[in-house]
Protein backbone atom coordinates (compact mmCIF):
# COMPACT_ATOMS: atom_id res chain seq x y z
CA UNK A 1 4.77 -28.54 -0.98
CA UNK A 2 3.33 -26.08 1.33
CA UNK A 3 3.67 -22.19 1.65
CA UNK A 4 5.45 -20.66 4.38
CA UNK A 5 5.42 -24.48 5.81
CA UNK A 6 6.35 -23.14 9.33
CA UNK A 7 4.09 -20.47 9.84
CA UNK A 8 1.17 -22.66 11.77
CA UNK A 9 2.63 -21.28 15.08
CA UNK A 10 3.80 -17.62 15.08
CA UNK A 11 4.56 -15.65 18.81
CA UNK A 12 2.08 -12.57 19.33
CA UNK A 13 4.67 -11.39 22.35
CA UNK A 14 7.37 -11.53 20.24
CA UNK A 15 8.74 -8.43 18.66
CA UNK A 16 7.69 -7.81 14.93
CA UNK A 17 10.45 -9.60 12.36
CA UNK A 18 13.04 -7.91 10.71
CA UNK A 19 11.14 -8.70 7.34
CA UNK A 20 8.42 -5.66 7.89
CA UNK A 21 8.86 -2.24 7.05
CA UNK A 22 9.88 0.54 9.64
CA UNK A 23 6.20 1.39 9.63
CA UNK A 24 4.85 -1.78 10.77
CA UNK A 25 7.40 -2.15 13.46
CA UNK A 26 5.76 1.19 15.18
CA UNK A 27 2.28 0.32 15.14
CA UNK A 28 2.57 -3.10 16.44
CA UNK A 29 3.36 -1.34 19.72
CA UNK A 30 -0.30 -1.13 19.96
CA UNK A 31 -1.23 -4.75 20.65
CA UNK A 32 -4.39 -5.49 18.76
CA UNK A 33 -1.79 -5.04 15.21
CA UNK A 34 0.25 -8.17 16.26
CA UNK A 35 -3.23 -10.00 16.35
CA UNK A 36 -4.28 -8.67 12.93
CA UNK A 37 -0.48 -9.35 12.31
CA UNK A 38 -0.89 -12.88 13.02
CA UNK A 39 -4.40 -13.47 10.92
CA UNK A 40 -2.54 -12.76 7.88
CA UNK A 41 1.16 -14.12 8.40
CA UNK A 42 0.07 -17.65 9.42
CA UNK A 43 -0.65 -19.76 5.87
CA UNK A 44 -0.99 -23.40 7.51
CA UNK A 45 -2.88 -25.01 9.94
CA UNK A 46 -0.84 -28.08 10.25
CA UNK A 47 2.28 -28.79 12.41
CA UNK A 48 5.65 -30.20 10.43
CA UNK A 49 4.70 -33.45 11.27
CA UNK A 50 1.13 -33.08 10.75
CA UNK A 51 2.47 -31.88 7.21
CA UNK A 52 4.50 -34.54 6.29
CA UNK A 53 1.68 -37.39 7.40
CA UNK A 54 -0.47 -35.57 5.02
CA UNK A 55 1.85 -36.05 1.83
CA UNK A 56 4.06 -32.65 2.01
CA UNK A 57 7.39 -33.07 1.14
CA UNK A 58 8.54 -29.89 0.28
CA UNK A 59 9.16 -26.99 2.70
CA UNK A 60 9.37 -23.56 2.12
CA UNK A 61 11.22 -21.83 4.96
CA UNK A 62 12.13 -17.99 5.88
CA UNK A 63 14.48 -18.35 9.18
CA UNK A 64 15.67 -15.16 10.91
CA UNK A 65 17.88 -14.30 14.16
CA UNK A 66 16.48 -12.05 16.89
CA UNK A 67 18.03 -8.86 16.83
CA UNK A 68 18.80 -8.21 20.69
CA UNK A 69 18.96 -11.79 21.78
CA UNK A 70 22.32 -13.10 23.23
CA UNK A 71 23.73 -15.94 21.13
CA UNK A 72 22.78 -16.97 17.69
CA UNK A 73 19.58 -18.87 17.84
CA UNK A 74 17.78 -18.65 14.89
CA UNK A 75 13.75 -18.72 14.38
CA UNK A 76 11.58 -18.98 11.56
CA UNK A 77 9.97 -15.75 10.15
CA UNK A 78 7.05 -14.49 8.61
CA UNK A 79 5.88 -10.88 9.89
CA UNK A 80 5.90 -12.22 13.28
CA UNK A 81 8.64 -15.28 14.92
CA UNK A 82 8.02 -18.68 14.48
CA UNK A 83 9.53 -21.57 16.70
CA UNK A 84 13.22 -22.01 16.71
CA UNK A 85 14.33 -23.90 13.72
CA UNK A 86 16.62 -26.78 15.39
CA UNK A 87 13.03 -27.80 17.05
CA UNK A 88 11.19 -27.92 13.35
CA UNK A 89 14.53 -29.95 12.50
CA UNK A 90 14.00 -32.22 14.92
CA UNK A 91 10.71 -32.88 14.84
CA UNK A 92 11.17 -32.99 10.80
CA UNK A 93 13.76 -35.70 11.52
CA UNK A 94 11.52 -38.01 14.08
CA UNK A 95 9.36 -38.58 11.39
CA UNK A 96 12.02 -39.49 8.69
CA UNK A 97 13.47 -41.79 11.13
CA UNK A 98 10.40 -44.08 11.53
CA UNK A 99 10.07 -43.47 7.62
CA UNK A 100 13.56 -44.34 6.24
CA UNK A 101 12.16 -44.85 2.28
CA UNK A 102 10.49 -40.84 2.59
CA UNK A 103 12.42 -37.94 1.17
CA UNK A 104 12.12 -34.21 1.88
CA UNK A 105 13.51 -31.06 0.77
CA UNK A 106 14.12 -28.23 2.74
CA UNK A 107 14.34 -24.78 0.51
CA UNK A 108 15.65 -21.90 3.24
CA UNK A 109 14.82 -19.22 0.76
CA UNK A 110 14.99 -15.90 2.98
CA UNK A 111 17.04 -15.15 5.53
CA UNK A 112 16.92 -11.99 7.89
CA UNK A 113 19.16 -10.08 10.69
CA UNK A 114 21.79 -13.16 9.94
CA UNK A 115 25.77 -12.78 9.14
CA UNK A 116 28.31 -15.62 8.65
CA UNK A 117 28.27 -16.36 12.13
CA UNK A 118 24.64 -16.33 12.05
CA UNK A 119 24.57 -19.25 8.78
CA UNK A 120 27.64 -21.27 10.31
CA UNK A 121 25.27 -21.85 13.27
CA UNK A 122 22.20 -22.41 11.34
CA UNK A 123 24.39 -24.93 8.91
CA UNK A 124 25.68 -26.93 11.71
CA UNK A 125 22.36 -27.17 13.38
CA UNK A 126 20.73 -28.70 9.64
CA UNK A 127 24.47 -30.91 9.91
CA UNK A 128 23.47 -32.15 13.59
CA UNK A 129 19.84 -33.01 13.03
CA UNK A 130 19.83 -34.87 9.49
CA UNK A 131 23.58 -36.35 9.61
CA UNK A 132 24.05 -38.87 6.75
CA UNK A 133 20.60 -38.45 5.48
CA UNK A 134 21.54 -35.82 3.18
CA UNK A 135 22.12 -36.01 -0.05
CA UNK A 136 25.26 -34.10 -1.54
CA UNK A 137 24.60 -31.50 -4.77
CA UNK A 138 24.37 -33.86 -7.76
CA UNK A 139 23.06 -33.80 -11.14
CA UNK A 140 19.61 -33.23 -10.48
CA UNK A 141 18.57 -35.85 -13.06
CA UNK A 142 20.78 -38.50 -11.50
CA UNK A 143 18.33 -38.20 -7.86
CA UNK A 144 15.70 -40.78 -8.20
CA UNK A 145 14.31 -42.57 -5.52
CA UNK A 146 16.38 -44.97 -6.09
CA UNK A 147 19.69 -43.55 -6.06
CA UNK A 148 18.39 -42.05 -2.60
CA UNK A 149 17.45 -45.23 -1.27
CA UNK A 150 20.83 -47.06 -2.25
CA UNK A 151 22.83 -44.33 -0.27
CA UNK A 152 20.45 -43.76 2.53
CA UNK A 153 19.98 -40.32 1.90
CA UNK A 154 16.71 -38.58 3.14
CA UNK A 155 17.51 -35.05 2.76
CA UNK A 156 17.60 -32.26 0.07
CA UNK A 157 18.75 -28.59 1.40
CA UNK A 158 18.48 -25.92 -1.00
CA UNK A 159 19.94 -22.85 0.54
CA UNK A 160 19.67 -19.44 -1.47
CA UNK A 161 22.85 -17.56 0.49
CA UNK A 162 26.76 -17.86 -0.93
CA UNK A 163 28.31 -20.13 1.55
CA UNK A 164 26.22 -23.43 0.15
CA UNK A 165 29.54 -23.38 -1.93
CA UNK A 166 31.64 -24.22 1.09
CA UNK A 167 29.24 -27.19 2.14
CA UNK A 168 28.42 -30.55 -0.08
CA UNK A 169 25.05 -31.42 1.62
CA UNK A 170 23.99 -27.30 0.54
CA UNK A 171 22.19 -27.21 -2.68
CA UNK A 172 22.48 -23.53 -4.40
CA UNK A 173 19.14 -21.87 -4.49
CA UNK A 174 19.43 -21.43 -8.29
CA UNK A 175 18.35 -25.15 -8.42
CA UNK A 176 14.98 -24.97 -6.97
CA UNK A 177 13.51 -21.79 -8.89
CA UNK A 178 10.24 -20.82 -7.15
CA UNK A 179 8.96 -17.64 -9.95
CA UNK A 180 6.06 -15.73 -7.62
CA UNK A 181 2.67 -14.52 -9.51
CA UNK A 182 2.54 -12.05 -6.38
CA UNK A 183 -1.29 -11.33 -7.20
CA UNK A 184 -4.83 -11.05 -5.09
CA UNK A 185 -6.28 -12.12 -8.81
CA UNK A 186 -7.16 -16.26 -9.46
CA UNK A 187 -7.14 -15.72 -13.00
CA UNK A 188 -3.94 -14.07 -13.37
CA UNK A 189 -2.38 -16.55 -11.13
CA UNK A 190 -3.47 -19.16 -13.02
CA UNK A 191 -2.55 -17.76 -16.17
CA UNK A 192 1.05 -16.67 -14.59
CA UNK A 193 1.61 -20.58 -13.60
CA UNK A 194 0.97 -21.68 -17.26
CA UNK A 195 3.81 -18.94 -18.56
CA UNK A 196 6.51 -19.90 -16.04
CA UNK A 197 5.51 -23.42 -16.65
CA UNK A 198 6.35 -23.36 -20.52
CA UNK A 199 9.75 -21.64 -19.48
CA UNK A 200 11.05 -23.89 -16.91
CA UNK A 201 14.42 -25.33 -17.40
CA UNK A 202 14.35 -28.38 -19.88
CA UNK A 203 17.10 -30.04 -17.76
CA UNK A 204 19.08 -29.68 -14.35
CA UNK A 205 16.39 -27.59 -11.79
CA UNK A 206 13.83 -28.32 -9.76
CA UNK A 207 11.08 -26.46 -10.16
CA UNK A 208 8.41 -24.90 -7.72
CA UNK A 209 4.81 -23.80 -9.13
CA UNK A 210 3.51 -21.57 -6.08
CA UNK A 211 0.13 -21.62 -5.96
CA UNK A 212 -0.69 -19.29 -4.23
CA UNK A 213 -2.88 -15.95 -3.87
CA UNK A 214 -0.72 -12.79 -2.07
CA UNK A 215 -2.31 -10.38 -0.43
CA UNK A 216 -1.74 -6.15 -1.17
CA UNK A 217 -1.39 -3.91 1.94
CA UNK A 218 -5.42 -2.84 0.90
CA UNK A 219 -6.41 -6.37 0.32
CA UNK A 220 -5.77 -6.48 4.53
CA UNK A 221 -7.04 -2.77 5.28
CA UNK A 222 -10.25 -3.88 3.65
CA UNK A 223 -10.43 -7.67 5.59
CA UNK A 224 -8.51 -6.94 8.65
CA UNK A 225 -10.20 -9.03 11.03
CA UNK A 226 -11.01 -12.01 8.19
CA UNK A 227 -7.38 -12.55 7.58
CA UNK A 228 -5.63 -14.52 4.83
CA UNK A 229 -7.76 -17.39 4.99
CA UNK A 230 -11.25 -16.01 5.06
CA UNK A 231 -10.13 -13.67 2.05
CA UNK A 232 -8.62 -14.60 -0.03
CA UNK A 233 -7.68 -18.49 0.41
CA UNK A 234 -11.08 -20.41 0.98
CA UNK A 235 -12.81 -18.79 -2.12
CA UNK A 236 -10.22 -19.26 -4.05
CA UNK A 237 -8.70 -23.23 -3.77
CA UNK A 238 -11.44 -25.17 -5.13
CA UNK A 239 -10.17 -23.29 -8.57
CA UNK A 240 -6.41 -23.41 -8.41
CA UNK A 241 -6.85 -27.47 -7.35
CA UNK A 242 -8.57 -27.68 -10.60
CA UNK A 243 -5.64 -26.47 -12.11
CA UNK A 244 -3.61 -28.90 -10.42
CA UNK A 245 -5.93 -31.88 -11.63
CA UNK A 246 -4.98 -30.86 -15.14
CA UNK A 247 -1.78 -30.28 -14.95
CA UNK A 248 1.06 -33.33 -15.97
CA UNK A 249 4.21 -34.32 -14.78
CA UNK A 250 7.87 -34.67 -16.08
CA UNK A 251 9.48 -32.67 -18.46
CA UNK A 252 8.63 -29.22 -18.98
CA UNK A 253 5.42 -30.21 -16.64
CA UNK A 254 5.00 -29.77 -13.02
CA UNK A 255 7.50 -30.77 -10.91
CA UNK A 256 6.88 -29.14 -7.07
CA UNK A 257 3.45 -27.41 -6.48
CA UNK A 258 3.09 -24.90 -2.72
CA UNK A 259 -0.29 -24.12 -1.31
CA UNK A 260 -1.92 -22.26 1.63
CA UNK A 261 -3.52 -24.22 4.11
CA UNK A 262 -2.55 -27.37 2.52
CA UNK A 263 -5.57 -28.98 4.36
CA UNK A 264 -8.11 -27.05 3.21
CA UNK A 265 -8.89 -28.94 0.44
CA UNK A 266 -7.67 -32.50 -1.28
CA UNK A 267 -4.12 -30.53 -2.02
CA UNK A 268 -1.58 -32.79 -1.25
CA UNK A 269 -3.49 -36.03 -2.66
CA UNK A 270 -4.21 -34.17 -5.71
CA UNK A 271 -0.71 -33.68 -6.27
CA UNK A 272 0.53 -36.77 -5.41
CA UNK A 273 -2.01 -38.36 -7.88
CA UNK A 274 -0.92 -36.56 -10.45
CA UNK A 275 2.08 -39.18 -10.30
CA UNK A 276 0.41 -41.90 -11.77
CA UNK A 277 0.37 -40.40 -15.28
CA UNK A 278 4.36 -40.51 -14.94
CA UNK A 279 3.26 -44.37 -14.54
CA UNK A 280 0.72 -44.50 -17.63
CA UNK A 281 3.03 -43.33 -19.88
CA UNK A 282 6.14 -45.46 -19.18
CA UNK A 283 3.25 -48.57 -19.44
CA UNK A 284 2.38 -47.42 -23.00
């Protein structure tokens, strides 16, 4: 999975998101903030496609309206506005078309400056672009790749807002539990991943190991200019992938693991890998 999945292209002319404090809002009016703005909101290089020929399959997505604009398009978010999401759908879709055997899931975890009317849109837009490809809420334990495969289903949509109860494709958020170390420190991440690990739900979630490294408002006052990547994520990767490399699947193991700047290092093959002890042990 990948962090923030959308965040590779964020607009420096747009107005800051309704997801920053009052405070930021009033000093991006000065115009070098929204480019220090940008250095620390963007956590991926790659585009969705780019993405999903690497190996991601899960996407972690923050959508927003845009308070002001006529009609209800909605964008993805982080600090500053991403593309619109029916165009990440779309091109999300291309790629499942040519690859009918792949499956994706698609957690819309935070939404912003949107009311019913607002998720009604945003609903029928995920409707429109996937169609029968997805898959309707279901024991989890019962979705294998080959119960996807027999009904043609591509797509999981986890969405973390009330009205999934009205729709049968919408997967409550509860399912795909994504705890957040929320920490500049390696060590305690690593040691926070271990914790939630052992508590995970024996049976009926997802789960969602974020990997990731969060930066505090002096973490950026003392790297402005290096930004997320320099700081914090480049150091810091080589260690968390050897976490990964340890780490086992299936039961009260690893299930879904997020990075920055999935590209950075081996991430996604690393991950993928770790599939192959699922394999050893059904051999034995």
């Amino acid at each position: 999975g990948s962090h923030d999945s959308f965040s590779y292209w964020v607009d420096e002319k747009s107005p800051v998101g309704p997801d920053q404090a009052t405070a930021i809002k009033r000093l991006a009016r000065i115009s070098l903030v929204k480019k220090i703005m940008k250095k620390w909101s963007v956590t991926q290089n790659l585009t969705f496609k780019e993405q999903l020929e690497g190996g991601i399959r899960y996407f972690d997505l923050r959508v927003s309206s845009k308070p002001g604009e006529i009609g209800q398009e909605i964008y993805f978010i982080h600090g500053l506005f991403g593309i619109k999401v029916w165009d990440g759908l779309k091109e999300i879709n291309t790629f499942l078309e040519q690859h009918p055997k792949e499956v994706i899931f698609l957690d819309f975890n935070h939404f912003y400056a949107m009311d019913d009317s607002h998720h009604f849109f945003l609903i029928n837009r995920i409707r429109s672009a996937f169609g029968s490809k997805l898959c309707s809420v279901e024991c989890v334990e019962y979705v294998t790749l080959q119960y996807m495969w027999e009904k043609k289903h591509q797509v999981l949509i986890f969405y973390h807002y009330p009205l999934y109860k009205e729709f049968p494709f919408l997967w409550p958020g509860n399912k795909m539990p994504a705890p957040w170390a929320n920490t500049t420190n390696v060590h305690k991440l690593l040691q926070f991943l271990e914790t939630t690990l052992e508590e995970r739900s024996r049976y009926g979630t997802f789960h969602v190991s974020q990997a990731i490294l969060t930066p505090r408002a002096k973490t950026i006052a003392r790297h402005l200019v290096r930004g997320l990547k320099n700081t914090l994520v480049h150091r810091n990767l080589p260690m968390i992938l050897n976490w990964v490399k340890e780490q086992k699947p299936g039961v009260m193991g690893v299930n879904i693991i997020t990075s920055d700047f999935v590209e950075l290092v081996d991430f996604a093959a690393t991950v993928i890998a770790l599939n192959d002890l699922l394999l050893e042990d059904e051999s034995s």
